[in-house]
Protein backbone atom coordinates (compact mmCIF):
# COMPACT_ATOMS: atom_id res chain seq x y z
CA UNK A 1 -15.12 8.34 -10.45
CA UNK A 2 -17.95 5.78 -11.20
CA UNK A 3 -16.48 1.89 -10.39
CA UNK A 4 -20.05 0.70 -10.66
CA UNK A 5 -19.37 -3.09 -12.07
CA UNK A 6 -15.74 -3.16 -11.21
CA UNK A 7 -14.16 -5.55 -8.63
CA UNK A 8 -11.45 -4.42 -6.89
CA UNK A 9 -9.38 -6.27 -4.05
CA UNK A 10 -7.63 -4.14 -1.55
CA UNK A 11 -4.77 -5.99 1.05
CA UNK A 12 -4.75 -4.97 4.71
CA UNK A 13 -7.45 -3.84 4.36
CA UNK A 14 -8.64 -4.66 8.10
CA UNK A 15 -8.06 -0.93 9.15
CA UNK A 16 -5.82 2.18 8.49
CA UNK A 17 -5.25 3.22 5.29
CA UNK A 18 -6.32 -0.20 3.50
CA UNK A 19 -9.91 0.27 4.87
CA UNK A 20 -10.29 3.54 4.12
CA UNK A 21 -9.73 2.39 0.13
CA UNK A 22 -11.79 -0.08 0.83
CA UNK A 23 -14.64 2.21 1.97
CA UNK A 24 -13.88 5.01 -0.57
CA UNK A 25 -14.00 2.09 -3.73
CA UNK A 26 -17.07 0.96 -2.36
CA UNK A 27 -18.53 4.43 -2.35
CA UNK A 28 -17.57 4.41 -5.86
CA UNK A 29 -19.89 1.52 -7.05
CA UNK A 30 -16.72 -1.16 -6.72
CA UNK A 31 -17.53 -4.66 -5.08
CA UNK A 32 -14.59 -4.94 -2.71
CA UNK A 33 -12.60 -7.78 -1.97
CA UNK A 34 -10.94 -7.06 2.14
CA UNK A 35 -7.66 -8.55 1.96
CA UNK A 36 -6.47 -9.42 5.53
CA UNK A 37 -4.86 -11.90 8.09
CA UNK A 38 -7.09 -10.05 10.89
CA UNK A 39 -10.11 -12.36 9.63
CA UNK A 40 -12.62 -10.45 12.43
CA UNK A 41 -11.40 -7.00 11.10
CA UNK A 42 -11.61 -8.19 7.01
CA UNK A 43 -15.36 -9.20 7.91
CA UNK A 44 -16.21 -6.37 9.01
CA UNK A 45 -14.98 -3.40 6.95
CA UNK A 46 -16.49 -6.09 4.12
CA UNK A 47 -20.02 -5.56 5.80
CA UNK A 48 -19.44 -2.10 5.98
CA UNK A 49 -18.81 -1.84 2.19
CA UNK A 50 -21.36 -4.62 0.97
CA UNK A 51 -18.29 -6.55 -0.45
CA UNK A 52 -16.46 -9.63 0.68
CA UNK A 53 -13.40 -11.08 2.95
CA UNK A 54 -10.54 -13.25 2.00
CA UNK A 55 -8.65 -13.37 4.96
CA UNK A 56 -5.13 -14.55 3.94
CA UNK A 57 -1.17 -14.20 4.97
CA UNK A 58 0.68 -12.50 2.47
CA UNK A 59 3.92 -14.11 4.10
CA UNK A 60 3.05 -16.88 2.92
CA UNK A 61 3.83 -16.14 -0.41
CA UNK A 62 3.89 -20.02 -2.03
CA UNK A 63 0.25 -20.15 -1.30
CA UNK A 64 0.22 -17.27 -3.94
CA UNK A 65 2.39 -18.46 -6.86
CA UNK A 66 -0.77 -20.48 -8.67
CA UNK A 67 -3.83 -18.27 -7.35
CA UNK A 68 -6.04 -16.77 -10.08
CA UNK A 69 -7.63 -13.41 -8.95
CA UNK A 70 -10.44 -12.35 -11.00
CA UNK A 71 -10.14 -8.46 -9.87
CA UNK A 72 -10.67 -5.22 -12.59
CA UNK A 73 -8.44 -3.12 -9.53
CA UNK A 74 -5.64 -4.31 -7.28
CA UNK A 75 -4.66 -2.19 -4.70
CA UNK A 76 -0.93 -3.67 -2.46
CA UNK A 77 -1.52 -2.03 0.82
CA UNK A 78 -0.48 -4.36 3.06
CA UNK A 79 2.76 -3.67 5.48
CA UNK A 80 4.35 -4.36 8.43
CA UNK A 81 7.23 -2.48 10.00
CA UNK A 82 10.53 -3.28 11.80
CA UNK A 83 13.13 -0.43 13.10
CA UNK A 84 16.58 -1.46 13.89
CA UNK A 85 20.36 -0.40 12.95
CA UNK A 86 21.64 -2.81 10.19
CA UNK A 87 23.57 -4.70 12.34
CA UNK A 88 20.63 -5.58 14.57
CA UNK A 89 18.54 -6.03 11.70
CA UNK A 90 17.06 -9.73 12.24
CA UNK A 91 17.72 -11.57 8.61
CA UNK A 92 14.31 -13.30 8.97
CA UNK A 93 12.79 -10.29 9.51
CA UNK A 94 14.05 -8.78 6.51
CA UNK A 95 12.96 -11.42 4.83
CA UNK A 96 9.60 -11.61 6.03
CA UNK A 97 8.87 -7.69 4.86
CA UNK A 98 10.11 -8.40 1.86
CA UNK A 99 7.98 -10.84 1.30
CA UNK A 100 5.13 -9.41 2.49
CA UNK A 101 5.48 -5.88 0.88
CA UNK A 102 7.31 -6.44 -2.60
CA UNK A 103 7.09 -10.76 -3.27
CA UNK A 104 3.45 -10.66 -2.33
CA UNK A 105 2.35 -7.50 -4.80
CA UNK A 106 4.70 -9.56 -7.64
CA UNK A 107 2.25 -12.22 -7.00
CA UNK A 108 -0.98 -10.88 -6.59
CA UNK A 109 -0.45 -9.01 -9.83
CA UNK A 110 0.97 -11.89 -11.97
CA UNK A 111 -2.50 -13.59 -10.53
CA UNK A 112 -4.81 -10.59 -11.62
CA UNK A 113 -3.22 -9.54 -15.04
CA UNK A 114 -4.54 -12.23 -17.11
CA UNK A 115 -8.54 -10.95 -15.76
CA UNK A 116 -7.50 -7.24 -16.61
CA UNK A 117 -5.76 -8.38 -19.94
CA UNK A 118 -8.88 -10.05 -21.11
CA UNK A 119 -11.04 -7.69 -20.21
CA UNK A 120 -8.63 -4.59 -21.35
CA UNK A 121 -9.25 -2.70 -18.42
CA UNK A 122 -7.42 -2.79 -15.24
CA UNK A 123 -5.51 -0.61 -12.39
CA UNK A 124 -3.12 -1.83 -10.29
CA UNK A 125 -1.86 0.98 -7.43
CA UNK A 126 1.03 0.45 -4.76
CA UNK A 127 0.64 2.01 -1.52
CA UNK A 128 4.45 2.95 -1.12
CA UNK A 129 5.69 5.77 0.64
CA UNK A 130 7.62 8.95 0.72
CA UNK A 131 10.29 6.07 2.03
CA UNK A 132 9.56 4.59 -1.86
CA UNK A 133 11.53 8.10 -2.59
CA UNK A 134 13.71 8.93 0.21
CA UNK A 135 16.02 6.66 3.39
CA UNK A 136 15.56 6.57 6.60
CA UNK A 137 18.24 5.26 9.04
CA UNK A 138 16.76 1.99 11.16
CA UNK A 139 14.37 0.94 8.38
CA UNK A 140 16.85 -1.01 6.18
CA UNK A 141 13.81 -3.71 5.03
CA UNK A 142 10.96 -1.33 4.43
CA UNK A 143 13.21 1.31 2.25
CA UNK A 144 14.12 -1.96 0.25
CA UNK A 145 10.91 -3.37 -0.04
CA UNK A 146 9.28 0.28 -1.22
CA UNK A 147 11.89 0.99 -3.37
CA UNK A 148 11.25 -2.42 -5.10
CA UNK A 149 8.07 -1.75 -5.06
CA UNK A 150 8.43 1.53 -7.02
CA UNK A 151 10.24 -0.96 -9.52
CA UNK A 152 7.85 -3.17 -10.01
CA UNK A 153 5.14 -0.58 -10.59
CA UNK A 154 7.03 1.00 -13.76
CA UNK A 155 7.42 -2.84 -14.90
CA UNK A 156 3.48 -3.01 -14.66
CA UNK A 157 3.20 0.20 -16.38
CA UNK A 158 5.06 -0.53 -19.15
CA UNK A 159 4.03 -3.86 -19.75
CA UNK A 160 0.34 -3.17 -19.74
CA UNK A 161 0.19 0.38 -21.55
CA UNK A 162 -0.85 -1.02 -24.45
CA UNK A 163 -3.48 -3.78 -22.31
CA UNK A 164 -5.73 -0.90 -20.79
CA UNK A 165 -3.89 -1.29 -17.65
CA UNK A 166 -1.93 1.06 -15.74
CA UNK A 167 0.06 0.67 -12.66
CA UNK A 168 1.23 3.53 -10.33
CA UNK A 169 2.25 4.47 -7.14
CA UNK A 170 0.78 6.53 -3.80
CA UNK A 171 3.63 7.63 -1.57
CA UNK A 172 2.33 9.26 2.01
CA UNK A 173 4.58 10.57 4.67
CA UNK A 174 3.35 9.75 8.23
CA UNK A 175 -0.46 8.63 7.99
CA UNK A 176 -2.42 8.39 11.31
CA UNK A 177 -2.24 4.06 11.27
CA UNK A 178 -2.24 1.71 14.11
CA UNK A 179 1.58 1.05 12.22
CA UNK A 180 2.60 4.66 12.52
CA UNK A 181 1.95 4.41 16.30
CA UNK A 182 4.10 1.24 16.69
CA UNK A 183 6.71 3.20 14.31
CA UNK A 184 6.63 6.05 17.17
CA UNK A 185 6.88 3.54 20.10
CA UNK A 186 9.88 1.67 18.18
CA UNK A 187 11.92 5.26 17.13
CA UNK A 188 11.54 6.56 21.03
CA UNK A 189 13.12 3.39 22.33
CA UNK A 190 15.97 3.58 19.44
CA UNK A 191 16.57 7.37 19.95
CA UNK A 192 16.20 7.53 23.70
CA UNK A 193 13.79 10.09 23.34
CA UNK A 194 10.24 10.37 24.11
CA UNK A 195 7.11 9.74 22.10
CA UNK A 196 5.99 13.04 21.63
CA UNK A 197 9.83 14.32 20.35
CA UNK A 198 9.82 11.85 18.55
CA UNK A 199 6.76 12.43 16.53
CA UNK A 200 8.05 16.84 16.51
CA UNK A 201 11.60 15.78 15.95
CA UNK A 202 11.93 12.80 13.74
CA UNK A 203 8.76 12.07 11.98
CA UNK A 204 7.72 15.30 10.68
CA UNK A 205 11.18 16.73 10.71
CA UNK A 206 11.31 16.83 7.05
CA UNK A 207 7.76 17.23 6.41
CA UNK A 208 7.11 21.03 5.54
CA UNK A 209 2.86 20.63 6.79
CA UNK A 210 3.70 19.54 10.49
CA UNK A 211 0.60 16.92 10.65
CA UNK A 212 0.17 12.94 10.14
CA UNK A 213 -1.92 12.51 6.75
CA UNK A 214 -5.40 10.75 7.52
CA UNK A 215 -5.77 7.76 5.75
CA UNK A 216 -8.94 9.28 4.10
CA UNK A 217 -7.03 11.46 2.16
CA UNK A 218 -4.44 8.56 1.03
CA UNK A 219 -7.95 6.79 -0.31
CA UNK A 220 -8.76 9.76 -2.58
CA UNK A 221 -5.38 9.65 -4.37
CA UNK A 222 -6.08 5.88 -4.90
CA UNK A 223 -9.86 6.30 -6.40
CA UNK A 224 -8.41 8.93 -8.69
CA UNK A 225 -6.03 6.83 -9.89
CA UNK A 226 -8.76 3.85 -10.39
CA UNK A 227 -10.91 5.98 -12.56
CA UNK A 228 -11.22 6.58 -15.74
CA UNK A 229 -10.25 10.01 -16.01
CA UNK A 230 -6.30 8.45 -15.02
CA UNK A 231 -6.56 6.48 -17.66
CA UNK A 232 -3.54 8.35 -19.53
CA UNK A 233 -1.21 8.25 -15.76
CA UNK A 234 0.76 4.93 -15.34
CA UNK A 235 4.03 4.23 -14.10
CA UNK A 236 3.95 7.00 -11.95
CA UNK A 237 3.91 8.51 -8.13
CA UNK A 238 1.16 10.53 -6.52
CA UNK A 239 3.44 12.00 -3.34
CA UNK A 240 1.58 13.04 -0.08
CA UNK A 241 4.79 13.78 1.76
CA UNK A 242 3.75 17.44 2.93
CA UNK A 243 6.78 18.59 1.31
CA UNK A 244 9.10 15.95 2.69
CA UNK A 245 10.94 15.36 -0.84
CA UNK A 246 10.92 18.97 -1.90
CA UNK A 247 14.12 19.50 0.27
């Protein structure tokens, strides 16, 4: 899985699962670009990996629409979270995830294809989620935005199958993220039930492996996918739901 001479640009990549890409491309030979608003946290996974920071707000998206990204990989990680019946749902904050999580990718790729194009090499990989594949009550705005992004991923695929770019899509259950503990904190005080029954009863209710996924093993899906030997998968899921969509 050699990325020795390959630049790749991970978002939220400040912790959780975005900086353990981040670590696992640079392992790889990549020079890593740490995508974050947490400028203190890009800086220093970007130490970590001998690569660089570019600490920037995916929200705000018009500071995307003319940016040129010279990057061989792109990896959309970043996400934020927001649990609420429909009816509670704040419209700005449905608006703000979308933008963050489907009009930001949109963006970033439109700004790295022409790099890839030229060079006829490039991968492009979505961290969605088993909620790319499935619903969840309370989570109107993330379902949306990860179903778009599943979308826009075959769009990629198709569009640069005959570039040398391919486009695909990781989908984890419940990874062990600073977000997944918020999630947990958010689904008690909707529920009414505790933290604990809500990880046992809700959470891994439909997962058949009763465990968060580490955000290590999310990282190995996305090297495989940036290597060469993928070269023939695009427009395409690699689930890590222990089970959850077997049902």
């Amino acid at each position: 899985m050699g990325l020795e001479g390959r630049r790749a640009v991970v978002t939220g990549a400040a912790s959780g699962i975005g900086a353990a890409v981040a670590r696992r491309l640079g392992a790889a030979g990549a020079h890593v670009v740490v995508c974050d608003r947490d400028a203190d946290g890009a800086r220093r996974v970007a130490e970590e990996v001998g690569g660089e920071a570019w600490v920037a707000d995916l929200a705000d998206t018009g500071a995307l629409a003319d940016l040129t990204l010279e990057a061989d990989i792109l990896v959309n990680n970043a996400g934020i979270q927001h649990v609420a019946p429909v009816e509670d749902f704040p419209p700005e904050t449905f608006a703000l995830i979308l933008r963050i999580m489907l009009e930001a990718p949109f963006l970033l790729a439109r700004a790295a294809l022409p790099h890839m194009y030229a060079r006829g090499w490039g991968r492009v990989v979505h961290i969605s989620s088993a909620h790319g594949l499935r619903a969840s009550a309370y989570k109107s705005a993330y379902v949306s935005a990860k179903h778009g992004l599943e979308g826009l991923s075959k769009v990629l695929a198709l569009e640069g199958a005959t570039r040398g770019v391919t486009s695909n899509c990781v989908n984890p259950g419940y990874v062990r993220t600073p977000l997944v503990e918020l999630q947990v904190a958010d689904q008690a005080r909707v529920h009414g039930l505790s933290e604990d029954e809500v990880l046992s009863e809700i959470m891994l209710h439909s997962s058949a492996i009763k465990r968060l996924l580490e955000p290590p093993e999310v990282a190995e899906a996305v090297a495989y996918l940036c290597s060469d030997a993928a070269g023939f998968v695009t427009g395409t899921n690699i689930v890590l739901d222990g089970g959850w969509s077997a049902h």
